[in-house]
Protein backbone atom coordinates (compact mmCIF):
# COMPACT_ATOMS: atom_id res chain seq x y z
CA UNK A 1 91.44 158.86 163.39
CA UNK A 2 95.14 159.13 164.42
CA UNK A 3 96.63 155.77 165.01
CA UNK A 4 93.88 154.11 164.70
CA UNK A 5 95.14 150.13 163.98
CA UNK A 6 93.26 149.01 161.36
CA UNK A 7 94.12 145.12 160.50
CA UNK A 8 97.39 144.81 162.77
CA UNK A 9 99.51 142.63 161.19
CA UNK A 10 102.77 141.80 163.13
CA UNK A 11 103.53 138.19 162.24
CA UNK A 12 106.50 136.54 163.62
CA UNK A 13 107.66 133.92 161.23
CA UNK A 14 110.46 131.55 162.51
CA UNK A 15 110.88 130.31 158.66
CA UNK A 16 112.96 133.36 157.59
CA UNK A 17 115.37 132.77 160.50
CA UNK A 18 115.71 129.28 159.11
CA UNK A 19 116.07 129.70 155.77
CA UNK A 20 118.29 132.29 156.02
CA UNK A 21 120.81 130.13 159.21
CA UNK A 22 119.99 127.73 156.00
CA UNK A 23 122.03 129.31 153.61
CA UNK A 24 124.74 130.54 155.67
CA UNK A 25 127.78 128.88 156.89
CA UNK A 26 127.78 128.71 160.83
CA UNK A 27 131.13 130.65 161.12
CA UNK A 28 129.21 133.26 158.57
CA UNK A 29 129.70 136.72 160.97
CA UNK A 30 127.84 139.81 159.81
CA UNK A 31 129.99 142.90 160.43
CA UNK A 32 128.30 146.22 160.73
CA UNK A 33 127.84 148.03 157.32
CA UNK A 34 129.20 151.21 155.54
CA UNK A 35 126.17 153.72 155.45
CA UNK A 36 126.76 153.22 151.27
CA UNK A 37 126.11 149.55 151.29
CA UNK A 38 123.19 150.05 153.93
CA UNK A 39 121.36 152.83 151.69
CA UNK A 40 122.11 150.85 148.32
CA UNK A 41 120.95 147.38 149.36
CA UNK A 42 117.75 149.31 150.83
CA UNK A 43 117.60 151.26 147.68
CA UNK A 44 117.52 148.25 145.80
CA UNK A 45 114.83 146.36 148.41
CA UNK A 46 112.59 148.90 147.91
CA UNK A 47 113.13 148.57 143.75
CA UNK A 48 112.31 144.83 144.04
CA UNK A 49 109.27 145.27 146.29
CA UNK A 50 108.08 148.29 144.06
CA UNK A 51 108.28 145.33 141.13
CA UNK A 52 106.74 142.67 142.91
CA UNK A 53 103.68 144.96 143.97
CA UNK A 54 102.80 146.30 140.19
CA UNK A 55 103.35 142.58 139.39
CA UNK A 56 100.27 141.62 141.41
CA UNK A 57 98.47 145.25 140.44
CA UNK A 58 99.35 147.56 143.41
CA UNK A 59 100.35 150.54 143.16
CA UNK A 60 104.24 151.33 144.52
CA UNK A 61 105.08 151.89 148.12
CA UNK A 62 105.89 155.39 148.61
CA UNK A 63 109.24 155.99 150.88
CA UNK A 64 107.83 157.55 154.21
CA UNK A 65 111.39 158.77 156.26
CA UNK A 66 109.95 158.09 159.78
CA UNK A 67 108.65 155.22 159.07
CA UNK A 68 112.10 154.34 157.85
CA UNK A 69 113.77 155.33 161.58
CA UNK A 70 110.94 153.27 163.41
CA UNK A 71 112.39 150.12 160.69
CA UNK A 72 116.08 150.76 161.53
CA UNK A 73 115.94 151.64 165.06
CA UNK A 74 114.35 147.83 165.48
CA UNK A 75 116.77 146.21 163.24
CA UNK A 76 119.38 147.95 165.43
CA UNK A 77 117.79 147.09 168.65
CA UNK A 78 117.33 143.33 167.38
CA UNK A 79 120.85 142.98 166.61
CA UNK A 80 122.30 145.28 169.57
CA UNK A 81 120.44 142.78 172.13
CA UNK A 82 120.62 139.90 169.81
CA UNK A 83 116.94 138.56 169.41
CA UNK A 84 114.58 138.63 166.17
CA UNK A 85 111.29 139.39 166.50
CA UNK A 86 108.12 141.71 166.28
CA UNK A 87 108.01 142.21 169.82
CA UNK A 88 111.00 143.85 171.98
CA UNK A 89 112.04 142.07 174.75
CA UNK A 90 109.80 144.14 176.70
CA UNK A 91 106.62 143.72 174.60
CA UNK A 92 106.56 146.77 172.67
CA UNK A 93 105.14 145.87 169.40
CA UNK A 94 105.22 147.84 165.95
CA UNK A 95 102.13 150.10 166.79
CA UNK A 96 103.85 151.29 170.06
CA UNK A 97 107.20 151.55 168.05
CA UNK A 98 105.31 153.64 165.40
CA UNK A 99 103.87 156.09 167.71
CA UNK A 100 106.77 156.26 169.87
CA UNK A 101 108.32 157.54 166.33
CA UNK A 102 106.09 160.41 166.40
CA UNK A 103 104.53 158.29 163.20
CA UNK A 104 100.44 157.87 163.01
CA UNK A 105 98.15 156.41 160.02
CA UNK A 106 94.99 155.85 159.01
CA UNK A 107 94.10 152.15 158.13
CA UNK A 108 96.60 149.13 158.45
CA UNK A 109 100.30 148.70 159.84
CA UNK A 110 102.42 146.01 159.35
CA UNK A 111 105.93 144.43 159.26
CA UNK A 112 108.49 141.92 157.64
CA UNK A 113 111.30 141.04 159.25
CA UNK A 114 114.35 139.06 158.01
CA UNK A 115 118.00 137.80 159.61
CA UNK A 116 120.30 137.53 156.61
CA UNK A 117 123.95 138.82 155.50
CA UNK A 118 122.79 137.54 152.04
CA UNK A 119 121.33 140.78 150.41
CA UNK A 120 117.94 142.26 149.60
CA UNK A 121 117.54 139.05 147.02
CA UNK A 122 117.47 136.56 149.06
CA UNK A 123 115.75 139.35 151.57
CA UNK A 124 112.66 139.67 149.08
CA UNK A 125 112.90 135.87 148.14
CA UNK A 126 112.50 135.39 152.01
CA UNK A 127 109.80 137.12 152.19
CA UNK A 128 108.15 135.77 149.29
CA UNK A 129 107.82 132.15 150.33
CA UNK A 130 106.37 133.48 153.77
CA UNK A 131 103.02 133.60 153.59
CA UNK A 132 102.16 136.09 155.74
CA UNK A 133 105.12 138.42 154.47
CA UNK A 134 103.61 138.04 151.19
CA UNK A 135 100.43 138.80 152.26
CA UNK A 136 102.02 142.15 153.61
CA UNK A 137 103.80 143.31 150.24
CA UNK A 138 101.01 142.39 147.93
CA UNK A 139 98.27 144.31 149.96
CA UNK A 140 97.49 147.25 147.97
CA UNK A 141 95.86 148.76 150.79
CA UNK A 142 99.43 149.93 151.57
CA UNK A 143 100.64 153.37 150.09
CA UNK A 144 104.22 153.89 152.07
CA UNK A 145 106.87 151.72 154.11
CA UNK A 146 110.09 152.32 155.27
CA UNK A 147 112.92 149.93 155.55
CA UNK A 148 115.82 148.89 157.92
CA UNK A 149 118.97 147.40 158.08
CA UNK A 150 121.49 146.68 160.40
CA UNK A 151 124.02 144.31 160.17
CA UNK A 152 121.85 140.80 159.64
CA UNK A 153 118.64 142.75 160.45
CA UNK A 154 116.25 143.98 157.87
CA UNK A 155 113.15 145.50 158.85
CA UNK A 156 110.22 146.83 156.60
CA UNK A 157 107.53 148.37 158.34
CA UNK A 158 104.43 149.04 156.22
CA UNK A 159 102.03 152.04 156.60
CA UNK A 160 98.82 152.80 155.13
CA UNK A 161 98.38 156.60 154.71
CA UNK A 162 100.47 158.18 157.55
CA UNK A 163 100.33 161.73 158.85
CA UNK A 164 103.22 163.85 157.46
């Protein structure tokens, strides 16, 4: 069925937040990035994530383009109205985000978020020692994603088989 939600798995997970204030100086700034350095550090997320998943024998996350909007538009909005989390400020979580994207799926939706200037490195490393952002990249149930970033604020949103 058409957005049906499967195991909806929208974790909020303070640690990255901390970690990441962690490593930064507090006068560290993030400025808003050239669309080269936004598509190459993505590019190179996705590489890493690709490698970590036929590490633990999944198969690769296919790129899925609207599933990639839904992912920026909520790093955007995060940074734009200056909170981090799964939920807007108004409650809309990553299924209603999804659909409102025009994007639907069969099985399982999910999403990583991160707050870091530091690169998709320290982005993947992040998300590594999370447990439950771990859980999301090593479920081979997964076949696409699509991944955001605006200035500190990286979104992945994970999809199992979407429409289109």
């Amino acid at each position: 069925m058409n957005g049906r939600f499967g195991r909806l798995r929208t974790l909020a997970v303070g640690l990255t937040a901390v970690l990441s204030a962690a490593l930064l100086p507090v006068s560290a700034r993030a400025q808003p990035a050239d669309s080269s350095f936004v598509s190459q550090s993505l590019s190179e997320l996705h590489r890493l994530i690709n490698v970590h998943r036929r590490e633990v024998g999944c198969e690769d996350l296919k790129w899925h383009q609207a599933t990639a909007e839904v992912a920026e538009a909520h790093s955007a909005d995060m940074s734009r109205r200056n909170y981090f989390d799964h939920l807007t400020p108004e409650g809309a979580d990553l299924s209603a985000r999804l659909l409102a994207g025009g994007v639907t799926w069969h099985g399982s939706i999910a999403e990583n978020i991160a707050l870091t200037v530091r690169g998709p490195d320290v982005v993947m490393q992040l998300w590594l020692d999370s447990p439950p952002h771990r859980a999301n990249i090593e479920d081979c149930a997964f076949t696409h994603h699509g991944l955001g970033l605006y200035r500190d604020r990286w979104t992945q949103v994970l999809v199992e088989h979407p429409d289109g």
